[in-house]
Protein backbone atom coordinates (compact mmCIF):
# COMPACT_ATOMS: atom_id res chain seq x y z
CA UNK A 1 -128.85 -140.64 130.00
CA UNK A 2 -130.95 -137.59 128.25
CA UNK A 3 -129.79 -135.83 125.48
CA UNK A 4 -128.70 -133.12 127.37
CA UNK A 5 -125.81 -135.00 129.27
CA UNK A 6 -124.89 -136.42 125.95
CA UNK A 7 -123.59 -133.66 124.16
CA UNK A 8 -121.27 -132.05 126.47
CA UNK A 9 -119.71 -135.34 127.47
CA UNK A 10 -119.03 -136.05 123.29
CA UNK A 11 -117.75 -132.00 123.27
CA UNK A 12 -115.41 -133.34 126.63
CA UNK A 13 -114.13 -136.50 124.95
CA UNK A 14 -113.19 -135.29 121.42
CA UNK A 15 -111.00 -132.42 123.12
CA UNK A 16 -109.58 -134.64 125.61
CA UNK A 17 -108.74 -137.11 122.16
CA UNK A 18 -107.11 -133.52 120.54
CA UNK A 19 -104.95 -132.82 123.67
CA UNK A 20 -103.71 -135.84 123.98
CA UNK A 21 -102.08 -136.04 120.57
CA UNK A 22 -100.82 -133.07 120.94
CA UNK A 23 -98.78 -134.77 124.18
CA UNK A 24 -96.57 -137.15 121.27
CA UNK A 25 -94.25 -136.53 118.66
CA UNK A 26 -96.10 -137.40 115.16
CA UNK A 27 -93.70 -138.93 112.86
CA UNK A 28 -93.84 -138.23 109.09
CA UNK A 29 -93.95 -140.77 106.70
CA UNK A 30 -91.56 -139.83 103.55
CA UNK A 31 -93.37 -140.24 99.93
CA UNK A 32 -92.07 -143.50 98.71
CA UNK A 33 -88.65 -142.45 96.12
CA UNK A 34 -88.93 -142.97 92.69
CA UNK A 35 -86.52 -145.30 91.05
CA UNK A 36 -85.78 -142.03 88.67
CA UNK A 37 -83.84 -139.31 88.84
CA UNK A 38 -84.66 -136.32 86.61
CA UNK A 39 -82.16 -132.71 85.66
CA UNK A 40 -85.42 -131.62 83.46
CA UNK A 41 -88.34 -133.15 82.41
CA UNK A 42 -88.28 -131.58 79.24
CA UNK A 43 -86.95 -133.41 76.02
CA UNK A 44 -83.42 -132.74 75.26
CA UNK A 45 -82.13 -131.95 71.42
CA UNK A 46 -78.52 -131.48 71.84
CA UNK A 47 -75.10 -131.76 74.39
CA UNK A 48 -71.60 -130.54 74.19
CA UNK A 49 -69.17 -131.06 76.22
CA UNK A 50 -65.86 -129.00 77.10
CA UNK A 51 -63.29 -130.58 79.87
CA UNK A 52 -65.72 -131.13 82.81
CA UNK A 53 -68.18 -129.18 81.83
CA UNK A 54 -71.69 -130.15 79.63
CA UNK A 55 -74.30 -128.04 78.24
CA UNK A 56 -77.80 -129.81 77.00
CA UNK A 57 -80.66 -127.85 75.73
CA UNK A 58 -84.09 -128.91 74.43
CA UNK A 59 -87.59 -128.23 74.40
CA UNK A 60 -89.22 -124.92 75.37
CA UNK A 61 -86.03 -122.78 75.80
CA UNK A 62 -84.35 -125.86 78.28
CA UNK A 63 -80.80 -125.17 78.68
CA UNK A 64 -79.05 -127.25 81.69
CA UNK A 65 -75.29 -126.80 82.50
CA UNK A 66 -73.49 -128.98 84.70
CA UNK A 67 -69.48 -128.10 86.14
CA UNK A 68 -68.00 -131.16 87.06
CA UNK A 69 -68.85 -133.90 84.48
CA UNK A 70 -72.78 -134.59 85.58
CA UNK A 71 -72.48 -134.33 89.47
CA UNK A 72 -74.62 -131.32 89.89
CA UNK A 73 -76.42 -129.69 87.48
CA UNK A 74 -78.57 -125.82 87.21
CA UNK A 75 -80.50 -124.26 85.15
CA UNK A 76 -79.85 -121.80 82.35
CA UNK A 77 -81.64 -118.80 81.57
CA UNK A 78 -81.76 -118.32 77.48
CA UNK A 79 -84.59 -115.64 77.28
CA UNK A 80 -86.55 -117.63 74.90
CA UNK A 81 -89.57 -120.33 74.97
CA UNK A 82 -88.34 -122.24 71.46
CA UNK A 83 -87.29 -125.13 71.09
CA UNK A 84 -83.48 -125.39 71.07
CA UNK A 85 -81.90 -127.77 68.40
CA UNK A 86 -78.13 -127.74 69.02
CA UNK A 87 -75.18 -126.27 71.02
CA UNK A 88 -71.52 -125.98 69.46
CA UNK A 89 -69.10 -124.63 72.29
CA UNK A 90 -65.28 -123.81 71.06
CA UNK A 91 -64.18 -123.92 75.10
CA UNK A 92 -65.72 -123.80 78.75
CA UNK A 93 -66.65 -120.22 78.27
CA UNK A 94 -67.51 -119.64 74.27
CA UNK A 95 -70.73 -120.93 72.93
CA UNK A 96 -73.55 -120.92 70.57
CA UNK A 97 -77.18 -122.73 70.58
CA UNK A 98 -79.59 -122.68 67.95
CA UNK A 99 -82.98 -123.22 67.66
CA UNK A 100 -86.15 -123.04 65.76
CA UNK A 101 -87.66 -119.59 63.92
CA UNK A 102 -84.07 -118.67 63.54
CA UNK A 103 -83.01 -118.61 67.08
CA UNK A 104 -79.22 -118.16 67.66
CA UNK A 105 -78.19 -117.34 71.46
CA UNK A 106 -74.93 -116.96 72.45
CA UNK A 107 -72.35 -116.97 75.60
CA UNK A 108 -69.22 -115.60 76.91
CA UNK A 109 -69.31 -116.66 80.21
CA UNK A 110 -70.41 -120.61 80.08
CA UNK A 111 -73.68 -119.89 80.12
CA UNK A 112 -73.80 -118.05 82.77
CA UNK A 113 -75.65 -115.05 80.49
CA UNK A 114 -77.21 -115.48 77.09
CA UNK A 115 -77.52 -113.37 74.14
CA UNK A 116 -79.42 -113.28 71.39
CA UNK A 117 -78.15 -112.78 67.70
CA UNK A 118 -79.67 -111.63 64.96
CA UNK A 119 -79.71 -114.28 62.06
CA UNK A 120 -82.08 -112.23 59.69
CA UNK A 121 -84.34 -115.56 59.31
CA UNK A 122 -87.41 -116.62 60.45
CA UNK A 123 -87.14 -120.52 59.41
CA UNK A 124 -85.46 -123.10 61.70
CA UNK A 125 -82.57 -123.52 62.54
CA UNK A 126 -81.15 -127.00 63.47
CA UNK A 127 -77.98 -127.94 63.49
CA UNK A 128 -74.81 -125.55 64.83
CA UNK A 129 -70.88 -126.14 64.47
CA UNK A 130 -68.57 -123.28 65.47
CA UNK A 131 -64.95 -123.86 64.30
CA UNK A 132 -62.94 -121.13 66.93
CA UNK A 133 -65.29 -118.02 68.59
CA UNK A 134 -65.32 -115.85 65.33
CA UNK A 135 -66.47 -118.53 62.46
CA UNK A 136 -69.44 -120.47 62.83
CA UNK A 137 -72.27 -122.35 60.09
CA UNK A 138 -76.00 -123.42 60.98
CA UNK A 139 -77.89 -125.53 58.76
CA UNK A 140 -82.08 -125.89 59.19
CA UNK A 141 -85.17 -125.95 56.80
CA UNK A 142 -85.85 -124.92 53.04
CA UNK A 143 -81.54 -124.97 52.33
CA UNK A 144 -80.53 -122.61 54.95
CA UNK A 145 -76.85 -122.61 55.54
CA UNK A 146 -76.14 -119.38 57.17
CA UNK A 147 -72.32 -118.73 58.18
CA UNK A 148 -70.67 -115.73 60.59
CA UNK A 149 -67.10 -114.82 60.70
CA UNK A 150 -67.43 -112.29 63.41
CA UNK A 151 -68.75 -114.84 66.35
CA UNK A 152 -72.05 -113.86 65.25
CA UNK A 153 -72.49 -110.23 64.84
CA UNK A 154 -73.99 -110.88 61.39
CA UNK A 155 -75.26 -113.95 59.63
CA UNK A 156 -74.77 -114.32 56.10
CA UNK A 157 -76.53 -117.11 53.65
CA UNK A 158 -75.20 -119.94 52.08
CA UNK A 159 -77.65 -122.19 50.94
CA UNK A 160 -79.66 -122.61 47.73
CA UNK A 161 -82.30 -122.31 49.01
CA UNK A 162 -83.82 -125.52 47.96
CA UNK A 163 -86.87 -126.95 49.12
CA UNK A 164 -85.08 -129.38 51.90
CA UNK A 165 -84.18 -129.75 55.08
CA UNK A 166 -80.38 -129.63 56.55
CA UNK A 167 -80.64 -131.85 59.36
CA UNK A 168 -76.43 -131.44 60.26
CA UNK A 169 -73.36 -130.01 59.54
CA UNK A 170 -69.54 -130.33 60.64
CA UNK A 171 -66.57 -128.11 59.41
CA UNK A 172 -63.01 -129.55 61.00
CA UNK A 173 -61.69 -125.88 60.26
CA UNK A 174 -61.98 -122.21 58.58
CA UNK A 175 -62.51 -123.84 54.94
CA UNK A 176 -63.77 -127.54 55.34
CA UNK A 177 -67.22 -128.73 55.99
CA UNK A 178 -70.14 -130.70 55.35
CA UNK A 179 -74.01 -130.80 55.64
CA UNK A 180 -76.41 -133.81 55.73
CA UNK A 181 -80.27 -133.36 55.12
CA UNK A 182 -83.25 -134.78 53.62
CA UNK A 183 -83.43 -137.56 51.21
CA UNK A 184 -80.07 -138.40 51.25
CA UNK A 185 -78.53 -135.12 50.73
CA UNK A 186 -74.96 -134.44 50.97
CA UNK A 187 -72.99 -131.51 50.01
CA UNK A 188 -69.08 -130.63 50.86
CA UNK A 189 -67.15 -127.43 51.07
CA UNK A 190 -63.29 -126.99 50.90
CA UNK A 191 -63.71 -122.59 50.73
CA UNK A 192 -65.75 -121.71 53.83
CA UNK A 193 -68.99 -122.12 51.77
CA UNK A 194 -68.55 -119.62 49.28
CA UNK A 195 -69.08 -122.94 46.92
CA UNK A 196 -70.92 -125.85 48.03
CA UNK A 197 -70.85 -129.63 45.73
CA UNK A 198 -73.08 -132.13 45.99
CA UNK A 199 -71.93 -135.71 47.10
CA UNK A 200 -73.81 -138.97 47.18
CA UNK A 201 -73.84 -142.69 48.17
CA UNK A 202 -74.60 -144.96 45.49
CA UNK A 203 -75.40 -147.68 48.21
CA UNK A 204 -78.50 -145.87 49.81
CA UNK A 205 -79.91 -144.80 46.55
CA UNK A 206 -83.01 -147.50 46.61
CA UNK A 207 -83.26 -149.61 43.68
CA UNK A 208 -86.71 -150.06 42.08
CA UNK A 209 -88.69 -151.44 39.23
CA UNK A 210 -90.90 -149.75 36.35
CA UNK A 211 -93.61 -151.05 37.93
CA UNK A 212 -92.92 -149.43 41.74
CA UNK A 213 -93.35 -145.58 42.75
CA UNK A 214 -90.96 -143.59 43.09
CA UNK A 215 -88.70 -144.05 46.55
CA UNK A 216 -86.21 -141.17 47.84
CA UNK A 217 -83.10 -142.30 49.98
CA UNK A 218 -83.17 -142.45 53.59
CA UNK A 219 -82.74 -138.93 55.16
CA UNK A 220 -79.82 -138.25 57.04
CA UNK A 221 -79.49 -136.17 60.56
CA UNK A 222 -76.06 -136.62 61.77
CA UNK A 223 -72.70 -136.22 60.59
CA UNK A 224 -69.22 -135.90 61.77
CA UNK A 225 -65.97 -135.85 60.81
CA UNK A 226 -62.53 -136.49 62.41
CA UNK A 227 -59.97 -135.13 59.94
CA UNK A 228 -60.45 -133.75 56.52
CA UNK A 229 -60.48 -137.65 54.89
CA UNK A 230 -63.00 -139.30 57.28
CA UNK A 231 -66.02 -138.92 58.27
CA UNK A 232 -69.21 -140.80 59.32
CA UNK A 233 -73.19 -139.72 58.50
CA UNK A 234 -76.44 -141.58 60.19
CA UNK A 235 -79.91 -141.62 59.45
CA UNK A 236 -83.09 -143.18 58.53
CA UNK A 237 -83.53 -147.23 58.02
CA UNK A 238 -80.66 -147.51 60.58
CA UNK A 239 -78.52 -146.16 57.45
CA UNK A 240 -74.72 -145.77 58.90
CA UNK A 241 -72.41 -144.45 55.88
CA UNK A 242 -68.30 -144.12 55.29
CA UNK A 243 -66.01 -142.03 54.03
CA UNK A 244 -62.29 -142.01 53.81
CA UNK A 245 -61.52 -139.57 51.02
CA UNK A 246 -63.03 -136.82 52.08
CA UNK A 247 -66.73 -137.56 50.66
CA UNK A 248 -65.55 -138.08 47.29
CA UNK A 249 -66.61 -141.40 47.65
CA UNK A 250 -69.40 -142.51 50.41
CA UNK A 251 -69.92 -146.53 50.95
CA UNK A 252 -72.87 -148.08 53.62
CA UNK A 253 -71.65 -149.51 56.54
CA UNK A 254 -73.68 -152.50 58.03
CA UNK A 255 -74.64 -152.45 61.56
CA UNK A 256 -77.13 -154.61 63.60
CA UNK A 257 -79.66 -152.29 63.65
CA UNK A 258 -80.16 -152.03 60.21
CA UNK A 259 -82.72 -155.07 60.52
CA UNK A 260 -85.15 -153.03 63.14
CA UNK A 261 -85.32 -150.11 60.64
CA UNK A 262 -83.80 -147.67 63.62
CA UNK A 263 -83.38 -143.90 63.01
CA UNK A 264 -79.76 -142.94 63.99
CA UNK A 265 -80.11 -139.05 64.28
CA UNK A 266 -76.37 -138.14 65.48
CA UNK A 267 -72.79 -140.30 65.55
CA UNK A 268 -69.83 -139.29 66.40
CA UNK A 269 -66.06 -140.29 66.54
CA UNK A 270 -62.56 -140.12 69.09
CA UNK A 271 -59.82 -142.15 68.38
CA UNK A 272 -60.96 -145.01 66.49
CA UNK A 273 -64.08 -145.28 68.57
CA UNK A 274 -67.20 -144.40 66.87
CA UNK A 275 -71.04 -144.29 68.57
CA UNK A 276 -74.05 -143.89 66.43
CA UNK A 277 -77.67 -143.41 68.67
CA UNK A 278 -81.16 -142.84 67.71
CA UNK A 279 -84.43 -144.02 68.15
CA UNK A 280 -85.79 -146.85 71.27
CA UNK A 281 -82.73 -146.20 73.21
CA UNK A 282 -80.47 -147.77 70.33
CA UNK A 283 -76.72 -147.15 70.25
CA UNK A 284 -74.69 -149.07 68.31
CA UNK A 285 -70.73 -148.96 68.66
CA UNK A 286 -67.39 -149.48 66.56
CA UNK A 287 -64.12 -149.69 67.86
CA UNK A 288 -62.11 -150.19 64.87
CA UNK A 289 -63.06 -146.70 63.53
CA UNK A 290 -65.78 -147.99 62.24
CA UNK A 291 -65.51 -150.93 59.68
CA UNK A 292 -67.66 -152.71 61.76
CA UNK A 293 -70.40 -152.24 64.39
CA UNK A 294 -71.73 -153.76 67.59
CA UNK A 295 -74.98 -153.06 69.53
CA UNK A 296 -75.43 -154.59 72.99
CA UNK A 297 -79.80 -155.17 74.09
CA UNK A 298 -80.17 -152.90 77.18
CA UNK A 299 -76.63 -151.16 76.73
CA UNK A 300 -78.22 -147.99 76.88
CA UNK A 301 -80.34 -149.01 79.90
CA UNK A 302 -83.32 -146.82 78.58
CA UNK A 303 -86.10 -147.01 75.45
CA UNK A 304 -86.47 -143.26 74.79
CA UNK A 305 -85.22 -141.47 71.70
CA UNK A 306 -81.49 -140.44 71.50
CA UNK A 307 -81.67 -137.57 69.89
CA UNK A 308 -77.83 -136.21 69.79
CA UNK A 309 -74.37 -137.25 71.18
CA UNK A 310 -70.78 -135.67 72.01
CA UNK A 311 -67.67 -137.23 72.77
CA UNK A 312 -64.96 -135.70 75.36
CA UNK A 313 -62.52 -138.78 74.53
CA UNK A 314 -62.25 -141.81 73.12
CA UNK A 315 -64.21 -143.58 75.98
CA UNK A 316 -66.07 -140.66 77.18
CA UNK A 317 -69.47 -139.99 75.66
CA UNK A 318 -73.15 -138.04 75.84
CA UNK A 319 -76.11 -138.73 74.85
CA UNK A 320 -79.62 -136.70 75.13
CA UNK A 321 -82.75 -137.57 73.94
CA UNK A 322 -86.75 -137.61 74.93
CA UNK A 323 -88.11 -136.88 78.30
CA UNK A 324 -85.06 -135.13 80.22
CA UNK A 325 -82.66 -138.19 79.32
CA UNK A 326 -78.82 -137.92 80.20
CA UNK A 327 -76.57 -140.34 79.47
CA UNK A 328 -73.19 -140.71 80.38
CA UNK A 329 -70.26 -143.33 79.30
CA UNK A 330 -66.74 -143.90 80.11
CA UNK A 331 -66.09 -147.00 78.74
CA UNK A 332 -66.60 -146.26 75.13
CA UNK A 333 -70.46 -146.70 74.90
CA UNK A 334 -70.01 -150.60 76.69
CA UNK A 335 -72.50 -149.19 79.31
CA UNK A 336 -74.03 -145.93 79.83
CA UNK A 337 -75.40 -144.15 82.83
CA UNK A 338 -78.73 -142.80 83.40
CA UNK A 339 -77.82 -139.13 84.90
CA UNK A 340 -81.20 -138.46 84.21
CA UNK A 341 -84.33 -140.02 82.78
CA UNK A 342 -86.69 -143.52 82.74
CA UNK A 343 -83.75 -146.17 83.96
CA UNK A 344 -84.60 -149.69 82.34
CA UNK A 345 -82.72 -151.10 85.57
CA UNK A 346 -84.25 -148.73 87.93
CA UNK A 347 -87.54 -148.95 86.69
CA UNK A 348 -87.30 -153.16 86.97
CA UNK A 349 -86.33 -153.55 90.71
């Protein structure tokens, strides 16, 4: 056969091929699932929960709501790009986040709209507590306490301005609180914060020779504090510390993660239950308000950083941390859920 039989017979055959597919019903193939389910990628700083409803926020202006308890979940619209550090909500529609170069939004509605406040600062701003919707305190870097009574109309300061960082801070009402920060640091208030006192534990102070530099005491990032006597306050070295007068007195608590050296960055306390979480996916539990501690291997069922933690009861928890994590409990930290994240379990099948 000559080339110029050949041509038009290839031309004939490939549109017969094309015509004939056409004639059937081409399935699609699905992309394989991942194991994984994810509300944002983004990592998450802080969660609060009111009845069913929970609030986290994060990285890059992230701020996820969800209405019934972590079934469905949408996105928030906060304005700003900065990185959010905490949320402190006072009911399902009154709420406040902060974040970092002085960042304060707040909400009416349950998130539904944002606002942003005017702090008068430019330095960060990370941690939040709001005691009813007029009278609020946030803590961040170089002593900045800053405190509203008028739901955040105007910010006035607090601190001393000291060269450290307040990593938390928790009033139980109008005149009591307390912040936790850098090396250590501890200070109390029983006026609103007109007049802040320093308080210490002995116990984390480290001990060293004439011969050794210098060492500062683990920093602390969380703190909480069920009534005016006790409270709890995390941090560096897996550090866990007690008090039951009020911070008069503070004593170390052990706990098994003291041995790996684990950052706790928030705990947290409801009816004798207490939760402590921080870095690897650690959480480490007490359920005899907190004389002693117990942590689980896999409990968590994930290895990224917890980086903050509510409670709605005393076997209801949060927890948010690196990479879009969720996690959920309602059996007083035994087990959590992955709502979203890198599942442990998932990721092994």
């Amino acid at each position: 056969m000559n080339n110029a039989l050949k041509i038009p017979l290839l031309v004939s055959g490939i549109a017969l091929l094309l015509c004939a597919s056409g004639c059937f019903k081409v399935e699609k193939v699905p992309p394989p699932k991942l194991p994984y389910r994810f509300v944002t990628p983004f990592h998450l700083f802080s969660v609060a929960s009111r009845d069913t409803h929970v609030w986290v926020a994060g990285f890059d202006g992230t701020i996820v709501h969800s209405p019934d308890s972590g079934v469905t979940w949408e996105q928030q619209a906060g304005g700003v790009k900065v990185n959010l550090c905490d949320i402190s909500f006072v009911s399902a529609t009154h709420g406040w986040i902060s974040g970092r170069a002085g960042t304060m939004l707040h909400t009416s509605d349950g998130g539904k709209t944002w606002v942003r406040q005017d702090t008068g600062i430019s330095t960060h701003l990370f941690a939040l507590c709001f005691v009813d919707e007029q009278n609020g305190w946030a803590v961040g870097d170089f002593g900045t306490i800053l405190h509203t009574a008028d739901g955040g109309a105007t910010w006035t300061q607090q601190g001393s301005g000291e060269d450290k960082i307040y990593n938390a801070v928790c009033f139980i009402d109008r005149q009591r609180g307390w912040v936790a920060g850098e090396y250590g640091t501890l200070y109390a208030t029983s006026d609103g914060g007109a007049v802040w006192h320093r308080q210490e534990c002995r116990e984390i102070i480290p001990v060293i020779s004439e011969s050794e530099w210098e060492q500062n005491p683990p920093s602390l990032y969380g703190i909480h504090f069920s009534d005016a006597r006790h409270g709890f306050a995390c941090g560096m070295d897996g550090t866990i510390i007690a008090t039951d007068d009020g911070g008069a007195t503070w004593r170390k608590r052990a706990n098994p993660a003291e041995a790996k050296r684990v950052t706790f960055y928030a705990v947290t306390g409801s009816g004798g239950t207490w939760i402590a979480v921080g870095q690897r996916g650690t959480a480490v539990v007490s359920h005899d308000n907190g004389a002693t501690w117990q942590m689980e291997e896999g409990a968590s069922n994930t290895k990224s950083w917890l980086r903050d933690l509510d409670m709605a009861d005393g076997r209801t928890a949060w927890a948010v941390g690196s990479r879009g994590t969720i996690l959920k409990t309602t059996d007083a930290a035994q087990r959590w859920q992955v709502v979203s994240g890198i599942s442990i379990a998932a990721g092994a099948r």
